[in-house]
Protein backbone atom coordinates (compact mmCIF):
# COMPACT_ATOMS: atom_id res chain seq x y z
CA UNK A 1 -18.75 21.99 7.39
CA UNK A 2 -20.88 19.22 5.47
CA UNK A 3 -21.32 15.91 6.31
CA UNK A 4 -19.16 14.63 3.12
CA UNK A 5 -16.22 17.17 4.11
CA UNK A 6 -16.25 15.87 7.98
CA UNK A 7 -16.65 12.04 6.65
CA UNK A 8 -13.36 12.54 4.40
CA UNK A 9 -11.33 14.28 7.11
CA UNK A 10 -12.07 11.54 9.76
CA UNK A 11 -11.19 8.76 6.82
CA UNK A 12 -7.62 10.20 5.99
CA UNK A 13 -6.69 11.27 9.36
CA UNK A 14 -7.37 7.74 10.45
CA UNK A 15 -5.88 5.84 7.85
CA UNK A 16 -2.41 8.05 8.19
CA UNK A 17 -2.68 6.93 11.83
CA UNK A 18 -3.24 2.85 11.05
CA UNK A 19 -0.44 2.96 8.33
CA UNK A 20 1.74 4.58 11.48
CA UNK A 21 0.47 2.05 13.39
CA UNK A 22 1.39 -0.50 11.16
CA UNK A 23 5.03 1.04 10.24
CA UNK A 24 5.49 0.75 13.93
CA UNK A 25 4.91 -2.22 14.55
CA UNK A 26 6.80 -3.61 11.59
CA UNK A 27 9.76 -1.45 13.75
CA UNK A 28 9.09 -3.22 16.51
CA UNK A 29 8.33 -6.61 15.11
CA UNK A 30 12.22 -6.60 14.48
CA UNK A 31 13.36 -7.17 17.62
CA UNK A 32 14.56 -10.40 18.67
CA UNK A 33 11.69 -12.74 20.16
CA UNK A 34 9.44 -11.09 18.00
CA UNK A 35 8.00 -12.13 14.56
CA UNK A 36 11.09 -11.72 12.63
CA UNK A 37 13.39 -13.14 15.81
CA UNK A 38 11.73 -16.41 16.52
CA UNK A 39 11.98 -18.31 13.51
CA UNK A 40 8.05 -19.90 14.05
CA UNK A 41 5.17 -19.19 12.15
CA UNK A 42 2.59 -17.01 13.06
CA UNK A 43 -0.92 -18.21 12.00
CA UNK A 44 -1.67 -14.80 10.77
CA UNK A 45 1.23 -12.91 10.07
CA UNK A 46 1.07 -9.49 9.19
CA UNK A 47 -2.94 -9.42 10.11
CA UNK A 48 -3.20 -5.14 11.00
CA UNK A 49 -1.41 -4.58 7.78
CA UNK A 50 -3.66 -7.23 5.65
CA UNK A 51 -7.12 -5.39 7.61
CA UNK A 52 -6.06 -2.10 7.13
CA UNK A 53 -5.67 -2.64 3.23
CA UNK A 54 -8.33 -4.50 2.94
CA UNK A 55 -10.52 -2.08 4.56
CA UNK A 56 -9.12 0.93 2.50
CA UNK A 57 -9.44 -0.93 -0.58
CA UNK A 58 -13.46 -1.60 -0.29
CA UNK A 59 -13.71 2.15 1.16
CA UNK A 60 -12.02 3.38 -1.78
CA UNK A 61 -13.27 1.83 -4.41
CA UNK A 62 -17.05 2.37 -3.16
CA UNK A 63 -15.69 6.41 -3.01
CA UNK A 64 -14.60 6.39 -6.60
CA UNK A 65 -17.62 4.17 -7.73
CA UNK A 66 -20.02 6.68 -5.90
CA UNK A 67 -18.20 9.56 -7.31
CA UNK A 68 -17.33 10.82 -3.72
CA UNK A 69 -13.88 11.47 -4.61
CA UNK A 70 -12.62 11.91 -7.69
CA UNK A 71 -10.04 8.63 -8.08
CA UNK A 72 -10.01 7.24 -11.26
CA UNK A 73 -10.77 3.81 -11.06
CA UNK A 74 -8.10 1.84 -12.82
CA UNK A 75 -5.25 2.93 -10.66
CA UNK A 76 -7.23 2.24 -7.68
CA UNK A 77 -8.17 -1.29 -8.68
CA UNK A 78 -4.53 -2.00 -9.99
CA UNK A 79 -2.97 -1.07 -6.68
CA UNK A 80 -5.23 -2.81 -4.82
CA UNK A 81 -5.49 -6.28 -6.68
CA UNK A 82 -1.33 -6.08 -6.10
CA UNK A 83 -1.60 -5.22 -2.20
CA UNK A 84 -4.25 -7.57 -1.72
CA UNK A 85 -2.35 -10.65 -3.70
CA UNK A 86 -0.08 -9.84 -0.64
CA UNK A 87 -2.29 -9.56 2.22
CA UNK A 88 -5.44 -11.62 1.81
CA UNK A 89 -3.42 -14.06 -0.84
CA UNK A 90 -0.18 -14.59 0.80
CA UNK A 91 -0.41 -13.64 4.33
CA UNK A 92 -3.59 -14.39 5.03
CA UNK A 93 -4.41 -17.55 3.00
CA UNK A 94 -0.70 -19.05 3.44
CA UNK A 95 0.46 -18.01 6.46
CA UNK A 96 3.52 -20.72 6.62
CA UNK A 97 4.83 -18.81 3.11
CA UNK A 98 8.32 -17.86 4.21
CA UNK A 99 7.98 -14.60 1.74
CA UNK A 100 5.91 -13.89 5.27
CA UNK A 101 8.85 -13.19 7.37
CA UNK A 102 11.44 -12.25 4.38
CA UNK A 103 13.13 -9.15 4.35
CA UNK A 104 11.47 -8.05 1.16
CA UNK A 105 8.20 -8.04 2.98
CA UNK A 106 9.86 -5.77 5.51
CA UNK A 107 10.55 -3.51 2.45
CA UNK A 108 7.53 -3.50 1.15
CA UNK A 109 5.68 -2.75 4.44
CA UNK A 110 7.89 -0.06 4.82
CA UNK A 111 7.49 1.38 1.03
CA UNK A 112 3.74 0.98 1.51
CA UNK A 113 3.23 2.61 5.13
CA UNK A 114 5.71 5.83 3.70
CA UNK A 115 3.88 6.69 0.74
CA UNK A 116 0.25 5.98 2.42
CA UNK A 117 0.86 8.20 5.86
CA UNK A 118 1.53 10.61 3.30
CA UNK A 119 -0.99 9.85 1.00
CA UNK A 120 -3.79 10.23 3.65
CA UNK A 121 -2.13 12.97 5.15
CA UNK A 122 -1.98 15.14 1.94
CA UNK A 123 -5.71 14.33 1.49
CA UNK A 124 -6.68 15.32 5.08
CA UNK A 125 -4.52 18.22 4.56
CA UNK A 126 -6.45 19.29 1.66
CA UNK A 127 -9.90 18.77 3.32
CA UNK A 128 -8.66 20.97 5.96
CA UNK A 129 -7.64 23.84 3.88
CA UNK A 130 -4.12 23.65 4.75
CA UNK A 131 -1.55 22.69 2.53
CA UNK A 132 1.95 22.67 3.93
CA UNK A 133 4.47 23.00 0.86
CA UNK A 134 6.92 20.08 2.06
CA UNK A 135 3.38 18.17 2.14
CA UNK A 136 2.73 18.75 -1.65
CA UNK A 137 6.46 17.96 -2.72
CA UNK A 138 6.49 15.19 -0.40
CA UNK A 139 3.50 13.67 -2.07
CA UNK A 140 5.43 14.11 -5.46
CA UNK A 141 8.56 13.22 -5.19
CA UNK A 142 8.56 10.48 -2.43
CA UNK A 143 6.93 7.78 -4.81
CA UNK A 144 9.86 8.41 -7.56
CA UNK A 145 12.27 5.92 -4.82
CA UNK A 146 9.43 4.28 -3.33
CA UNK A 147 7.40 2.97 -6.06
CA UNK A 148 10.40 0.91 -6.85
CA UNK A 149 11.14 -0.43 -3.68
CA UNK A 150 7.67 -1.79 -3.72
CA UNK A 151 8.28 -3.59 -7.79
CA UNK A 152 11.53 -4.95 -6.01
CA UNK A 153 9.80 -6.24 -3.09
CA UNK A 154 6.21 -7.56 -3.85
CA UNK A 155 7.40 -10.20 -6.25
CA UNK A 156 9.97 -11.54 -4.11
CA UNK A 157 7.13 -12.23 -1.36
CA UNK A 158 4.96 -13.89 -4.37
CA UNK A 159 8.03 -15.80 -5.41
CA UNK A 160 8.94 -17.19 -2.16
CA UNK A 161 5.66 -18.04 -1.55
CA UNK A 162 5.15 -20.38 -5.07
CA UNK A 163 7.06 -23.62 -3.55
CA UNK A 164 4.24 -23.67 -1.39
CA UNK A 165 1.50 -23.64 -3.26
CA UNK A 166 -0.03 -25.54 -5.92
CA UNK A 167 -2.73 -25.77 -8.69
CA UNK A 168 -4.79 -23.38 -9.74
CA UNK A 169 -3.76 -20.97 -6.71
CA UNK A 170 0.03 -21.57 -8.05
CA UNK A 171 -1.02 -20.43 -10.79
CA UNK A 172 -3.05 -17.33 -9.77
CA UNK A 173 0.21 -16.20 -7.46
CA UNK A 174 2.39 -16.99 -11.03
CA UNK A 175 -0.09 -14.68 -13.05
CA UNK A 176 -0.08 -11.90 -10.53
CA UNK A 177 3.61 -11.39 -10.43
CA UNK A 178 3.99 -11.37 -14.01
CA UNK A 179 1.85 -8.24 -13.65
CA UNK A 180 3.93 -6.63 -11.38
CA UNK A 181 6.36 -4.95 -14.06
CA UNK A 182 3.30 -3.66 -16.61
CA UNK A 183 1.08 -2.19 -13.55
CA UNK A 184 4.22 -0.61 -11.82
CA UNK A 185 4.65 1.53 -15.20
CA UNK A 186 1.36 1.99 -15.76
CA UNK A 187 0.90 3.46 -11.86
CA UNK A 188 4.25 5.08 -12.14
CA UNK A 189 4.05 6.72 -15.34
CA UNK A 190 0.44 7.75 -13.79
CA UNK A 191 2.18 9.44 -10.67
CA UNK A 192 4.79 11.18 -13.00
CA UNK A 193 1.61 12.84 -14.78
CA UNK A 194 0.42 13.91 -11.71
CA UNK A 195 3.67 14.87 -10.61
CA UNK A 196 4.30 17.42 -13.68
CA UNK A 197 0.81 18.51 -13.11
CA UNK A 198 0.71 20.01 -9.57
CA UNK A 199 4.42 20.95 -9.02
CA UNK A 200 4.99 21.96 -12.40
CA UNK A 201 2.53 24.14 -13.07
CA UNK A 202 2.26 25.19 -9.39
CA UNK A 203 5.76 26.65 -9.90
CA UNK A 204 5.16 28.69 -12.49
């Protein structure tokens, strides 16, 4: 085993286990007296999820950069500059935003931790040699309802989130979400290539 194929395993097995984490807790964070149940703000709301992104965007982008993995580059910076508007933009640098504790954040958490576990789990799957069928279709056919989920979610969070703001930032938030419909096509219409590419011709 080399160094790069040990490195990659450890990577995606870890990451499916943080976005469990975090799908968990989001679970658990809806019981009463917890962060949806008390009605107060949390000074950092969301703070695994926004790390955990964070972290996987820098990783990433240094693995496609490096040529590590081959990720085309686009995608990977489109996705990311929309997860971290969220995180590091919303939760992190207004943490009173009531998009924090809305139901569409819920969604979106939920969206995003779904098509991640198996998004890392495919990967690790793949470095280990073993590729379980439901896996692959899983991988292919999961984003065609979650995708969406996430373009009906993510803007709500932004929008709820504007009345607080103001300036230049309300203007960066404003900017971002108009970019939510053209990079959810472009990423979508991506997957859809993808899609017809490993299950189509796989089946034939």
């Amino acid at each position: 085993m080399s160094i790069k194929n040990a490195y990659l395993k450890a990577y995606n097995v870890s990451s499916a286990l943080a976005w469990t984490a975090i799908l968990l807790k989001d679970i658990f964070d809806r019981f009463p007296g917890q962060l949806y149940g008390t009605g107060e703000y949390n000074p950092f709301p969301h703070k695994l999820l926004t790390e955990v992104q964070t972290a996987n965007a820098i990783v990433e982008i240094f693995h496609s950069v490096s040529g590590l993995v081959p990720s085309p580059l686009p995608s990977l910076l489109l996705q990311f500059f929309a997860r971290l508007v969220i995180t590091l933009g919303i939760s992190y640098h207004v943490p009173y935003s009531p998009g924090n504790y809305s139901k569409a954040y819920s969604v979106l958490i939920v969206a995003w931790s779904i098509t991640e576990i198996i998004r890392y789990s495919f990967y690790a799957a793949k470095q280990f040699g073993r590729m379980p069928r439901q896996l692959l279709w899983l991988r292919y056919l999961s984003f065609i309802l979650l995708y969406p989920l996430g373009l009906m979610s993510e803007p709500v969070v932004v929008y709820k989130t504007l009345g607080h703001v103001s300036g230049a930032y309300y203007c960066f938030l404003a900017f971002g979400m108009c970019l939510y419909v053209p990079g959810f096509l472009f990423l979508y219409l991506y997957m859809w290539r993808q899609r017809a590419k490993y299950l189509t011709h796989r089946g034939k």
